[in-house]
Protein backbone atom coordinates (compact mmCIF):
# COMPACT_ATOMS: atom_id res chain seq x y z
CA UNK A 1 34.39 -0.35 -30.74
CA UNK A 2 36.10 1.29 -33.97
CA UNK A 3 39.71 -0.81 -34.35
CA UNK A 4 41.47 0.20 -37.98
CA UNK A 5 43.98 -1.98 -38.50
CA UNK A 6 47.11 -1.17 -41.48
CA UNK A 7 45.26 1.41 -42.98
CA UNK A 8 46.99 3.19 -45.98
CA UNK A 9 45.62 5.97 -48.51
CA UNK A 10 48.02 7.46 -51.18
CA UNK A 11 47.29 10.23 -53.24
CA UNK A 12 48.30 10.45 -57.25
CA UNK A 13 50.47 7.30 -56.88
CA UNK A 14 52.92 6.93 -59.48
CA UNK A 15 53.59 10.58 -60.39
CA UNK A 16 55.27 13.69 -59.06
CA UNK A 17 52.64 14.62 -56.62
CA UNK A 18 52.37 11.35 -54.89
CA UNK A 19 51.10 12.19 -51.41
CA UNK A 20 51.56 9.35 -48.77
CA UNK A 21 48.29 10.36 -46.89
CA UNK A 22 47.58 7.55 -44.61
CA UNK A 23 50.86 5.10 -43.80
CA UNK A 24 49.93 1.90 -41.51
CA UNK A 25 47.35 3.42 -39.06
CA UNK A 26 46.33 1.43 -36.03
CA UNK A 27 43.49 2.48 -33.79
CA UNK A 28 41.72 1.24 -30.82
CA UNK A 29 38.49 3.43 -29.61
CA UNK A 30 36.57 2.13 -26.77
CA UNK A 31 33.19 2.37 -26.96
CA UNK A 32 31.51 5.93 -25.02
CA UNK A 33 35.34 7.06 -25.54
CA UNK A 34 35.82 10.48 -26.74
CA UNK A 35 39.13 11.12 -28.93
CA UNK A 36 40.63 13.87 -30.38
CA UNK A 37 43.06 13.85 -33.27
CA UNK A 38 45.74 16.30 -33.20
CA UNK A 39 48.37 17.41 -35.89
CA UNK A 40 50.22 19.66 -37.91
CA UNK A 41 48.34 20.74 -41.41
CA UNK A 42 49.34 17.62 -43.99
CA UNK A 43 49.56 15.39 -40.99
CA UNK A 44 46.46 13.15 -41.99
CA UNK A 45 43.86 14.17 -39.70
CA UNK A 46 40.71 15.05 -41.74
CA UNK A 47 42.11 12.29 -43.80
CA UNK A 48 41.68 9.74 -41.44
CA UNK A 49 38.21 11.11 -40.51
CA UNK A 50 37.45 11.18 -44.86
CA UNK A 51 38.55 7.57 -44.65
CA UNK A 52 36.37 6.13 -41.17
CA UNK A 53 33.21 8.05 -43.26
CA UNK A 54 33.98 6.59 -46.81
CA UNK A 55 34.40 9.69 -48.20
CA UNK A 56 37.05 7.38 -50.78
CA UNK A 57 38.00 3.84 -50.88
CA UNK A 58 41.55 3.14 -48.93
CA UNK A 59 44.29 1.37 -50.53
CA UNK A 60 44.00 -1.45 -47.89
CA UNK A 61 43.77 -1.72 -44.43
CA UNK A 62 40.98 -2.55 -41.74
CA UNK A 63 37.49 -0.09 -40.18
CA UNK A 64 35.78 -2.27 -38.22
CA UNK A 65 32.82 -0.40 -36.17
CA UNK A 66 31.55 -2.34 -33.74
CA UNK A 67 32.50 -5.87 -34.76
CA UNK A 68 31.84 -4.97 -38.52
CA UNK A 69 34.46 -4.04 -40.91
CA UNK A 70 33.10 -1.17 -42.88
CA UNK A 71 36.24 -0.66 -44.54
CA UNK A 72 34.81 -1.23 -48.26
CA UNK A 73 31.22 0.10 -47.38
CA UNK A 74 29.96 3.24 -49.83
CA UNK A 75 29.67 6.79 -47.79
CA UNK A 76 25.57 6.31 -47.49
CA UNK A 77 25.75 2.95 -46.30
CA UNK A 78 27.85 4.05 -43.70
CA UNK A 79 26.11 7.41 -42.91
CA UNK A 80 23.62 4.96 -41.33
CA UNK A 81 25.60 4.59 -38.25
CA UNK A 82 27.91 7.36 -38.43
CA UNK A 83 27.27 10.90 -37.53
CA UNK A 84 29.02 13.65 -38.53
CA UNK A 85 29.68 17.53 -38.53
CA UNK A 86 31.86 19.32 -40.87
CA UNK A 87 34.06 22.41 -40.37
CA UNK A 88 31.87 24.76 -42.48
CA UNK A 89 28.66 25.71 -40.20
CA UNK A 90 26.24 25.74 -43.40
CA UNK A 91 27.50 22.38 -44.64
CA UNK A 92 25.04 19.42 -43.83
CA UNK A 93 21.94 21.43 -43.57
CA UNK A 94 19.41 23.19 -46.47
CA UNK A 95 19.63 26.61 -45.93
CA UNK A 96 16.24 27.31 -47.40
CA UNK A 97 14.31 24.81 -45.31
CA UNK A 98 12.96 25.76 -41.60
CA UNK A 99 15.17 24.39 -38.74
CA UNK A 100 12.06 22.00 -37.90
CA UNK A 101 12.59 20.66 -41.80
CA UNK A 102 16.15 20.02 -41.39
CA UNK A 103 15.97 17.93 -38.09
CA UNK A 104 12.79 16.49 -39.51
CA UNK A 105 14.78 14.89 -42.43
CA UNK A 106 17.81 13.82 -40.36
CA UNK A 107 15.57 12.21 -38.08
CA UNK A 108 13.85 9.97 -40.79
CA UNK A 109 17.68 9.31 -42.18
CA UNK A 110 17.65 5.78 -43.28
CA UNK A 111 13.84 5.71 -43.47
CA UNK A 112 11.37 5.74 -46.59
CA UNK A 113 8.28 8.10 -44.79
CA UNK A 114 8.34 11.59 -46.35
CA UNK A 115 8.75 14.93 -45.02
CA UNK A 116 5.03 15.88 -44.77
CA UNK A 117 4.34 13.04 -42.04
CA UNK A 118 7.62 13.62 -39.91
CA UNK A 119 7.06 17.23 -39.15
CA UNK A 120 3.47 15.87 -37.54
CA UNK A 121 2.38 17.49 -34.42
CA UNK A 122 3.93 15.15 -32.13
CA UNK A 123 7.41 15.13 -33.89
CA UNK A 124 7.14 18.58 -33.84
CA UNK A 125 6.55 18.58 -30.10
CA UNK A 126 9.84 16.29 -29.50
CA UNK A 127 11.77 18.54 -31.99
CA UNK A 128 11.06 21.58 -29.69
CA UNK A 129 11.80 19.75 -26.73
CA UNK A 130 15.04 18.47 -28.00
CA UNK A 131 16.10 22.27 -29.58
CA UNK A 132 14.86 23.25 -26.24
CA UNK A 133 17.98 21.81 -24.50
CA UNK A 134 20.79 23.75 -26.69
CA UNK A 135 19.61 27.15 -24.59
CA UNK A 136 19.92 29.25 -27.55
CA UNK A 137 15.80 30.26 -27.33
CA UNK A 138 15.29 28.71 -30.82
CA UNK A 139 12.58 26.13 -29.79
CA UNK A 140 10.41 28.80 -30.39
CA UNK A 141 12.21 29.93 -33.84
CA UNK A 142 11.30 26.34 -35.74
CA UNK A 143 10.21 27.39 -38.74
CA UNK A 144 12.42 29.87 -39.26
CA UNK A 145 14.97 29.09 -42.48
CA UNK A 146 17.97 27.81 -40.60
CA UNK A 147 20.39 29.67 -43.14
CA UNK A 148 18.98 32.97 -41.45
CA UNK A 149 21.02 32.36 -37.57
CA UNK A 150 24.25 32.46 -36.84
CA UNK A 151 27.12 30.42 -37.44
CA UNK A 152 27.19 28.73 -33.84
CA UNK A 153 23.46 28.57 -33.69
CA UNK A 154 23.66 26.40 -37.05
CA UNK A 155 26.42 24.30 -35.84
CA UNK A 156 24.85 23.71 -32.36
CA UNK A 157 21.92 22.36 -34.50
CA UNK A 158 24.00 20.68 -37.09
CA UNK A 159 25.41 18.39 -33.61
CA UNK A 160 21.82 17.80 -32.39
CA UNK A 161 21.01 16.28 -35.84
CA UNK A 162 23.90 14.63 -36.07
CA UNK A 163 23.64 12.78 -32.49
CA UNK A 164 19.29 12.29 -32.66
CA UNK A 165 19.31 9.09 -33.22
CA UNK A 166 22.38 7.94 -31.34
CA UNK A 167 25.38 6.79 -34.04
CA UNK A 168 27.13 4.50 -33.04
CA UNK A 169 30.37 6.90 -34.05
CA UNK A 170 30.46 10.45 -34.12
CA UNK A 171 32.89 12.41 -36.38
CA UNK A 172 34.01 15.94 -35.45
CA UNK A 173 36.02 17.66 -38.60
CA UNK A 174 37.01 20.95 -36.67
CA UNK A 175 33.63 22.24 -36.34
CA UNK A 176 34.55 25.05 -33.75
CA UNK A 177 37.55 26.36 -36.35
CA UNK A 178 35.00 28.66 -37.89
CA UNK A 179 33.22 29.99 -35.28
CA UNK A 180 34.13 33.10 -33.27
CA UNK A 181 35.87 32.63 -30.10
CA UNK A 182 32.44 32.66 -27.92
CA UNK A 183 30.74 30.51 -30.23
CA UNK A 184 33.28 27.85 -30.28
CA UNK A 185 33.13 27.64 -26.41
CA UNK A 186 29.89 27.22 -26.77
CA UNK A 187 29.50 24.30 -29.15
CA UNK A 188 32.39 22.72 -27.55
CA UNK A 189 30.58 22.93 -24.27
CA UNK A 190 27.31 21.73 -25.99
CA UNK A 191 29.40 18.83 -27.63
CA UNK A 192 31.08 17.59 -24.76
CA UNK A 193 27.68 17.64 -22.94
CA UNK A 194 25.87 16.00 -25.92
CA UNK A 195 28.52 13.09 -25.84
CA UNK A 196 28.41 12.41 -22.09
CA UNK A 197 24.55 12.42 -21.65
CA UNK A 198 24.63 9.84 -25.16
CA UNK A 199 27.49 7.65 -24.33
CA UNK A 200 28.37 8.42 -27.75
CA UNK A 201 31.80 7.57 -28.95
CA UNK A 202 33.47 10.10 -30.74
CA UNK A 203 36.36 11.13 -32.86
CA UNK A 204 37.58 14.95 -33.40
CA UNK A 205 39.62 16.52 -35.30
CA UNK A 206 41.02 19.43 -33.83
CA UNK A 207 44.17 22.32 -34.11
CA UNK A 208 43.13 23.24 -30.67
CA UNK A 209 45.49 21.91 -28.01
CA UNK A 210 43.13 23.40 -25.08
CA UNK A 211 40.03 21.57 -26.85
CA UNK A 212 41.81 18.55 -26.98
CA UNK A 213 43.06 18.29 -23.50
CA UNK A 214 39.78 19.77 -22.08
CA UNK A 215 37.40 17.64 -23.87
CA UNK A 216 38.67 14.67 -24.94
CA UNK A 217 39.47 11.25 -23.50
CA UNK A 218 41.99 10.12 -25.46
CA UNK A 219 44.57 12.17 -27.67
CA UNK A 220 45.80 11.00 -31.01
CA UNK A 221 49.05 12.77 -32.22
CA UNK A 222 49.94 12.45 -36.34
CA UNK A 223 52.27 13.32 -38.61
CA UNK A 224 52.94 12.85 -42.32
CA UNK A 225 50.38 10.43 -42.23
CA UNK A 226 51.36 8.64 -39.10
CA UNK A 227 50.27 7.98 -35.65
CA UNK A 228 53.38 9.34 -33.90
CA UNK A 229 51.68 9.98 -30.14
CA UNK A 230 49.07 8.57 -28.31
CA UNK A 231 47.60 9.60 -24.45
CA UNK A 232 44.77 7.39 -23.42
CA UNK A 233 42.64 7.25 -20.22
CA UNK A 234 45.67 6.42 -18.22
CA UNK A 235 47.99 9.08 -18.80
CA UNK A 236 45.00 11.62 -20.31
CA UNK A 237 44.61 13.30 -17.11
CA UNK A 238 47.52 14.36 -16.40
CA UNK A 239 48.24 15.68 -19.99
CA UNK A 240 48.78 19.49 -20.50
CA UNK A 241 48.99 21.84 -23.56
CA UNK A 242 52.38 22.26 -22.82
CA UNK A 243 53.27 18.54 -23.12
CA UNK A 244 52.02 17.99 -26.76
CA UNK A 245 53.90 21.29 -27.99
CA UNK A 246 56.70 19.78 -26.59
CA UNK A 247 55.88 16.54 -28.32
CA UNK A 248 55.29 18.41 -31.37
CA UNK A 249 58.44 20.49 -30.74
CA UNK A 250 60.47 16.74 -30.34
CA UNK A 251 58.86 15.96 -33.95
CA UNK A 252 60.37 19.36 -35.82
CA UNK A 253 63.93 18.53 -33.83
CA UNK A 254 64.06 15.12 -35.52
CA UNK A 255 63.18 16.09 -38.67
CA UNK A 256 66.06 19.02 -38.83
CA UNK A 257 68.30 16.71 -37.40
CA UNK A 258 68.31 13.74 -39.19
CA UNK A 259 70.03 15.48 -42.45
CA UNK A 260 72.64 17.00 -40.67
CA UNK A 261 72.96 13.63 -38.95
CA UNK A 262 73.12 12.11 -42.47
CA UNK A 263 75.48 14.35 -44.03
CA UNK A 264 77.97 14.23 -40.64
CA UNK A 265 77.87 10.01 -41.62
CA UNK A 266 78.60 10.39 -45.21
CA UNK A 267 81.64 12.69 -45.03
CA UNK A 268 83.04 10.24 -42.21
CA UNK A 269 82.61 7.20 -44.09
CA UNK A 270 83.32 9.01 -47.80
């Protein structure tokens, strides 16, 4: 359903603060899969999310969603099909428009009808039904301004908008990191549930080990820009937290070793 194929993003090439974001990425997401992308800070992970939503143009490489390679597509071309929610709770929505406004607009996303007819009696009725099912009690709160709740009431609305009309891939950039403990087990709960009852597939980025084991169907391990780990359906299951800080811990032994390694050669063949 999403395959990237060679995919490569550098940063300020040609000068001292060349950054080697994205090196040769391959990925394979089955459709109604839900995958979480885990990783060090600097390992490439909300740069490989940036680059699946057009956020920039790669260097080269291969995004083809469902059949189609999107790869040189603008962001709002691609917003079309691809839903999204961002880290920051009170990014994606206008604070000073009611929650109904907000869902209104991102259900007519893609369409030409104006505000004034979507928020019409009967879309009004399905938005309360719909807020209904996040059992936070604010189907009957839908014209309050949404930049008046809470940071995991916003985000647990942000998701619904970003799943009404069914994308056909959902991107996750750590949006529990900013929430309070409860509140992130809440959306977390509320996005696992969302994703299941949608068949939606789905790609997270996450620093939480225990999310990504708990929630996820597949497990994505990078570093320095790489795709250094993978655990799909077949070993998923049996996946702990312990076994990808052991992965990780594998990772930081390499990378102090190889110098030493390197120096040990040199002074034996000097």
């Amino acid at each position: 359903m999403l395959k990237i194929r060679n995919l490569c993003k550098t940063f300020f090439a040609g000068t001292p603060n060349q950054v080697n974001a994205l090196r040769d990425i391959d990925l394979d997401i089955e459709e109604g899969c839900f995958a979480a992308i885990i990783g060090t800070n600097g390992s490439g992970k909300s740069t490989l999310l940036n680059a699946v939503a057009g956020a920039f143009q790669v260097d080269e490489g291969v995004i083809e969603l469902d059949g189609v390679d999107i790869a040189r597509q603008p962001e709002y071309q691609r917003a079309r099909q691809v839903g999204r929610v961002f880290q920051n709770p009170f990014a994606g929505t206008a604070a000073g428009m009611s929650i109904a406004e907000n869902i209104a607009l991102a259900m007519r996303r893609g369409r030409r009808q104006g505000l004034r007819r979507a928020v019409g009696s009967k879309v009004r009725e399905e938005i309360q039904s719909r807020v209904r099912t996040l059992d936070m009690g604010l189907e009957d709160r839908l014209d309050n301004a949404i930049g008046t709740l809470s940071g995991g009431q916003r985000q647990a609305l942000t998701l619904l908008m970003a799943t009404w009309r069914r994308p056909k891939l959902l991107l996750l950039d750590e949006h529990t990191a900013a929430l309070d403990p409860k509140s992130a087990g809440q959306v977390a709960a509320l996005t696992k549930e969302i994703i299941q009852r949608e068949n939606l597939t789905a790609l997270m980025v996450t620093h939480s080990m225990e999310q990504a084991v708990q929630l996820s169907d597949h497990i994505v391990m990078m570093h320095k820009g790489q795709i250094i780990e993978q655990y799909g359906a077949e070993c998923k299951a049996s996946v702990r937290v312990a076994d990808l800080l052991n992965a990780f811990d594998r990772v930081r032994r390499r990378e102090l070793l190889d110098p030493d390694v390197a120096d040990l050669l040199a002074r034996q063949y000097a």
